[in-house]
Protein backbone atom coordinates (compact mmCIF):
# COMPACT_ATOMS: atom_id res chain seq x y z
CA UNK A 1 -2.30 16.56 64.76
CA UNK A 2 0.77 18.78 65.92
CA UNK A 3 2.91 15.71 67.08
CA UNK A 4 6.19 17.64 67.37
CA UNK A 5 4.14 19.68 69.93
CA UNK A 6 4.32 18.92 73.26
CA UNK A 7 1.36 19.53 76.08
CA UNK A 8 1.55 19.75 79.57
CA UNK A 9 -1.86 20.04 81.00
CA UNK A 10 -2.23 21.47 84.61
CA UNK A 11 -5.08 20.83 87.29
CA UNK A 12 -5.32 24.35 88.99
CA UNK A 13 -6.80 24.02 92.04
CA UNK A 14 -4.03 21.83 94.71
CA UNK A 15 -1.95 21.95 91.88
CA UNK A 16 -1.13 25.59 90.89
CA UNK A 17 -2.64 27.63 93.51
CA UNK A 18 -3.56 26.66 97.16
CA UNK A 19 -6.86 28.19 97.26
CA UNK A 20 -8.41 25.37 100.40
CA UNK A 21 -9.36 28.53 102.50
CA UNK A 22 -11.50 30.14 99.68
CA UNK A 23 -13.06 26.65 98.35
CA UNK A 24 -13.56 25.60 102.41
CA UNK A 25 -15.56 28.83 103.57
CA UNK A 26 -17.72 28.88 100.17
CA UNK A 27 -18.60 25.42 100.70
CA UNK A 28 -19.56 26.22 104.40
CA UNK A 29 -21.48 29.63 103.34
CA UNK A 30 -23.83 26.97 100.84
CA UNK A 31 -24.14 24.80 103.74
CA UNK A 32 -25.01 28.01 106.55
CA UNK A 33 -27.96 28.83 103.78
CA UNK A 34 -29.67 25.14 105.02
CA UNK A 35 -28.83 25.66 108.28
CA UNK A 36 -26.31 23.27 108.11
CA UNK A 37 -23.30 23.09 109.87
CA UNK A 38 -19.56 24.19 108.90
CA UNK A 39 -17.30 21.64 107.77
CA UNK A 40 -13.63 21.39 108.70
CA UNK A 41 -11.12 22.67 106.12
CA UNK A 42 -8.97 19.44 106.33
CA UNK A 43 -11.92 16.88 106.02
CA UNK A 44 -13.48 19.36 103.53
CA UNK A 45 -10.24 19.21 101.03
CA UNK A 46 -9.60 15.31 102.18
CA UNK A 47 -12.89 14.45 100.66
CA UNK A 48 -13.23 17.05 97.80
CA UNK A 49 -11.01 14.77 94.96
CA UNK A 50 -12.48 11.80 96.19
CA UNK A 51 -14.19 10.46 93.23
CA UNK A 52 -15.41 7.81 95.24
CA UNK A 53 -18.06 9.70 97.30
CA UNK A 54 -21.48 11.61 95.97
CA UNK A 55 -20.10 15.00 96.67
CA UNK A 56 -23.78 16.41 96.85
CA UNK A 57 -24.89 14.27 99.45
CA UNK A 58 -21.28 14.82 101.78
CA UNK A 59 -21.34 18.48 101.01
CA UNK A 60 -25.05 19.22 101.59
CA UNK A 61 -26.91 15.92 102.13
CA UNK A 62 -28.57 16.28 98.17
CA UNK A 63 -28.56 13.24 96.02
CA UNK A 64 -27.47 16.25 93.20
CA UNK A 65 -26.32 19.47 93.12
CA UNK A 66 -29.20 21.96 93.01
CA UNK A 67 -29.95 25.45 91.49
CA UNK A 68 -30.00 27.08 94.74
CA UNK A 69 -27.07 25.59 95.88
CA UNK A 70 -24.57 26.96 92.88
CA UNK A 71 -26.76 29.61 93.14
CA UNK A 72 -25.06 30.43 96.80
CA UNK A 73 -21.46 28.66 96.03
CA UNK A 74 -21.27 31.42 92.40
CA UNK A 75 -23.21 34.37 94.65
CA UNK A 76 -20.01 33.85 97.68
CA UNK A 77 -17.11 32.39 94.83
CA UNK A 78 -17.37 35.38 92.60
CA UNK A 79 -16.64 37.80 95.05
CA UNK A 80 -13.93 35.84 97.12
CA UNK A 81 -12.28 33.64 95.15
CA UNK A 82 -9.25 35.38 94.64
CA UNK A 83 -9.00 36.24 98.29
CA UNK A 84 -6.79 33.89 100.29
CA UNK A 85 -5.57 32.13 97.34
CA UNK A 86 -1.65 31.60 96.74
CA UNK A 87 0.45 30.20 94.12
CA UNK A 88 2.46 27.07 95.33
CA UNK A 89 6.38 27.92 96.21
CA UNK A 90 8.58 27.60 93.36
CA UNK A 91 5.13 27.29 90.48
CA UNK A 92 6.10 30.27 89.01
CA UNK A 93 9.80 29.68 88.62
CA UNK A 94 8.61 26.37 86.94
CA UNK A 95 5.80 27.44 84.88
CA UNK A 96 8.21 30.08 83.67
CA UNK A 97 10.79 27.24 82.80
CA UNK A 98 8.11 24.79 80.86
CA UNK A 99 6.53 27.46 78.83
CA UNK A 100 9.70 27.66 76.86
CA UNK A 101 9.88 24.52 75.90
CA UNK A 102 6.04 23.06 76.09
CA UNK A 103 2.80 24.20 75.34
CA UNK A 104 0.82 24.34 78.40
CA UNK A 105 -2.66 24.54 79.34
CA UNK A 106 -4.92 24.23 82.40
CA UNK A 107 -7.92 21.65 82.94
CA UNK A 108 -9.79 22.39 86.13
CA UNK A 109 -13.40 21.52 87.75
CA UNK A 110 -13.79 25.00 88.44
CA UNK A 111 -15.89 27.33 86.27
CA UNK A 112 -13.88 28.55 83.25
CA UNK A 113 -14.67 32.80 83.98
CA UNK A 114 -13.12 32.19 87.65
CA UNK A 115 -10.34 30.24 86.56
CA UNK A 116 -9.57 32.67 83.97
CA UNK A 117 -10.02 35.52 87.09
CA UNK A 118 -7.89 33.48 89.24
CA UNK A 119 -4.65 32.79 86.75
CA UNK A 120 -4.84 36.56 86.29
CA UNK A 121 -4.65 37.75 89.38
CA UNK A 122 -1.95 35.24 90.68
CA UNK A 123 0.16 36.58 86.99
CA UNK A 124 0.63 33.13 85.38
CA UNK A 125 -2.18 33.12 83.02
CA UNK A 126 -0.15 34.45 80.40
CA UNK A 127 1.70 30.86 80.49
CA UNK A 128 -1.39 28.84 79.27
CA UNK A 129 -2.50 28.81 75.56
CA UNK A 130 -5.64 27.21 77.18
CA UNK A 131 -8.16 27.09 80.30
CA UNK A 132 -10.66 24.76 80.10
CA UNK A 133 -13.34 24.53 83.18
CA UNK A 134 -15.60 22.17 83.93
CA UNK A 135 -18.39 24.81 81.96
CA UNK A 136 -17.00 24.15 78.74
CA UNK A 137 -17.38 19.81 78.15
CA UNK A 138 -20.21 18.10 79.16
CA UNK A 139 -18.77 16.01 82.36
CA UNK A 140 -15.77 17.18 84.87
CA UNK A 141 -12.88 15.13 85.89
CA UNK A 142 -12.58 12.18 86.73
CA UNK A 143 -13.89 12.24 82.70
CA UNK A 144 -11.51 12.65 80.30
CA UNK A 145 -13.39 15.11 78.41
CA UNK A 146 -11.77 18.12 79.43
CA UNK A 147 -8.31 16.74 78.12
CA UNK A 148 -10.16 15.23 74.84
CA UNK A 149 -11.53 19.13 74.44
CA UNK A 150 -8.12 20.38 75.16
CA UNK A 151 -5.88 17.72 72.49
CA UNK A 152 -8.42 18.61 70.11
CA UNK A 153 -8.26 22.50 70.16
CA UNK A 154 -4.91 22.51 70.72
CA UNK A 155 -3.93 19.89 67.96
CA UNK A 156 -1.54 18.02 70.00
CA UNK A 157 -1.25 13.94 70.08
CA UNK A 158 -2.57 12.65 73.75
CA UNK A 159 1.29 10.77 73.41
CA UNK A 160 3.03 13.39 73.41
CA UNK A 161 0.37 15.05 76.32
CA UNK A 162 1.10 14.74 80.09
CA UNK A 163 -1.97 16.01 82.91
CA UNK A 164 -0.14 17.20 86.37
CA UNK A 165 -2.32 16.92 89.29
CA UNK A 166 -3.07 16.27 93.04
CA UNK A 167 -6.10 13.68 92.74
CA UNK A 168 -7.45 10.87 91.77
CA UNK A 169 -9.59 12.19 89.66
CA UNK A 170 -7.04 13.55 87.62
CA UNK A 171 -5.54 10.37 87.55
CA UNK A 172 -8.31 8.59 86.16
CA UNK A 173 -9.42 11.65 83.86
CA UNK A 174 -5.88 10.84 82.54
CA UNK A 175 -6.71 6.91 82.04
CA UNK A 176 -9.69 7.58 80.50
CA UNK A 177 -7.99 9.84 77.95
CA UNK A 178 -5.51 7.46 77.78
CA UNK A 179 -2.59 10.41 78.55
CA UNK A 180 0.60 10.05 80.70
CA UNK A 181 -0.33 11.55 84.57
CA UNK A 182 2.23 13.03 87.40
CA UNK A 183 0.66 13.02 90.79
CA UNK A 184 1.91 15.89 92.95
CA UNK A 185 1.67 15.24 96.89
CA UNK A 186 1.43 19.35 97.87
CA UNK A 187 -2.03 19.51 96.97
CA UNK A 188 -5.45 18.16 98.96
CA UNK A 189 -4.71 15.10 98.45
CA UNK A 190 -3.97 12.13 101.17
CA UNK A 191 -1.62 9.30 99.31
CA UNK A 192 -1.11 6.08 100.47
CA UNK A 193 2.09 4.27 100.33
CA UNK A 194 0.54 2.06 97.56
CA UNK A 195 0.44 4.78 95.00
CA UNK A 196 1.68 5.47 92.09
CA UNK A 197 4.76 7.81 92.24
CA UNK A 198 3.86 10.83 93.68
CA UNK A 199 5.78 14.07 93.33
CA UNK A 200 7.32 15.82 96.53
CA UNK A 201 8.76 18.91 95.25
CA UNK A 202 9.08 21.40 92.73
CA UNK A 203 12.42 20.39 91.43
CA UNK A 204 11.82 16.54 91.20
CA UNK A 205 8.57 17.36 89.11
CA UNK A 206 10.86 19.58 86.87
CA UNK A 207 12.77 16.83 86.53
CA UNK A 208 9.68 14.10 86.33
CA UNK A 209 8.21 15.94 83.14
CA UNK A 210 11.29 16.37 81.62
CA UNK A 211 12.34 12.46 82.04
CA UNK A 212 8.69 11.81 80.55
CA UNK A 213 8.71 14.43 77.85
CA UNK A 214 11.88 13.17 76.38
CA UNK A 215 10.64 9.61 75.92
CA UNK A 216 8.41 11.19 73.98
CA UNK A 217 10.81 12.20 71.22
């Protein structure tokens, strides 16, 4: 292992880029296919990180996704997922900042080809050494497997490894892998006061990473 390396892992989606709009209506085209319908963007992102919920059954009343359905949510995603997407204000000053001094990556639940697409067309791909999707391990976040996969092909230490994200399930992806977490409070997220810290702003998570990263040393 690499341990003078340092990794910052980010979540993409309510982390990076606010892509709600996209992820909302391609939810709600799956659901107009069973004559379901539309959900509500802001209950639709409240209960989208919940790893407490079978997001099947609240998204289109299936005990598990089917064939048809990602059949639908890749048929609508691959053609509009970089429309109405935006990186968050001040990402790519800080992105920018990190990549000079950390190696950083990206873990996300999406598919690795549209994350790949996304990064690219929003011009911070080039700050990653790695994208991982939820394609490439064999269980999504909450699981740590997607920052086992990521420590392992990168050759970094999980100690010297920190995951930045706007869920819980990158929280507990993070305690299963044993790895340092910031929580971000711009994303889809809904916090309660009982929390663990949760970051407000670009230049207090600048600030949060670097406090961690030299602990590290």
């Amino acid at each position: 292992m690499k341990k003078e390396e340092k990794l910052i892992i980010f979540d993409m989606d309510g982390t990076l880029i606010d892509s709600g709009l996209v992820i909302t209506n391609t939810i709600n085209y799956v659901r107009s296919k069973f004559n379901l319908q539309p959900i509500a963007k802001a209950i639709m992102l409240e209960n989208l990180n919940d790893p407490g919920i079978n997001s099947a059954k609240f998204f289109y009343g299936t005990e598990a996704f089917t064939d048809e359905q990602r059949v639908y949510f890749n048929e609508y995603y691959d053609v509009h997922c970089i429309s109405d997407i935006v990186l968050y204000d001040g990402i790519y000053e800080l992105l920018s900042h990190l990549s000079n001094r950390y190696v950083l990556s990206v873990a996300t639940n999406a598919n690795s080809v549209y994350a790949h697409k996304m990064l690219d067309f929003l011009e911070i791909k080039k700050f990653f050494g790695l994208i991982v999707g939820a394609d490439m391990v064999n269980a999504p976040k909450p699981s740590g497997d997607m920052l086992r996969y990521s420590l392992e092909k990168l050759q970094i230490h999980k100690t010297n490894a920190i995951l930045i994200g706007d869920s819980k399930k990158d929280l507990y992806a993070a305690n299963d892998c044993g790895m340092d977490s910031i929580l971000v409070d711009w994303g889809f997220t809904t916090f309660s006061n009982e929390e663990k810290i949760i970051i407000k702003d670009i230049k207090s998570l600048k600030l949060k990473i670097d406090e961690i990263m030299w602990s590290k040393i």
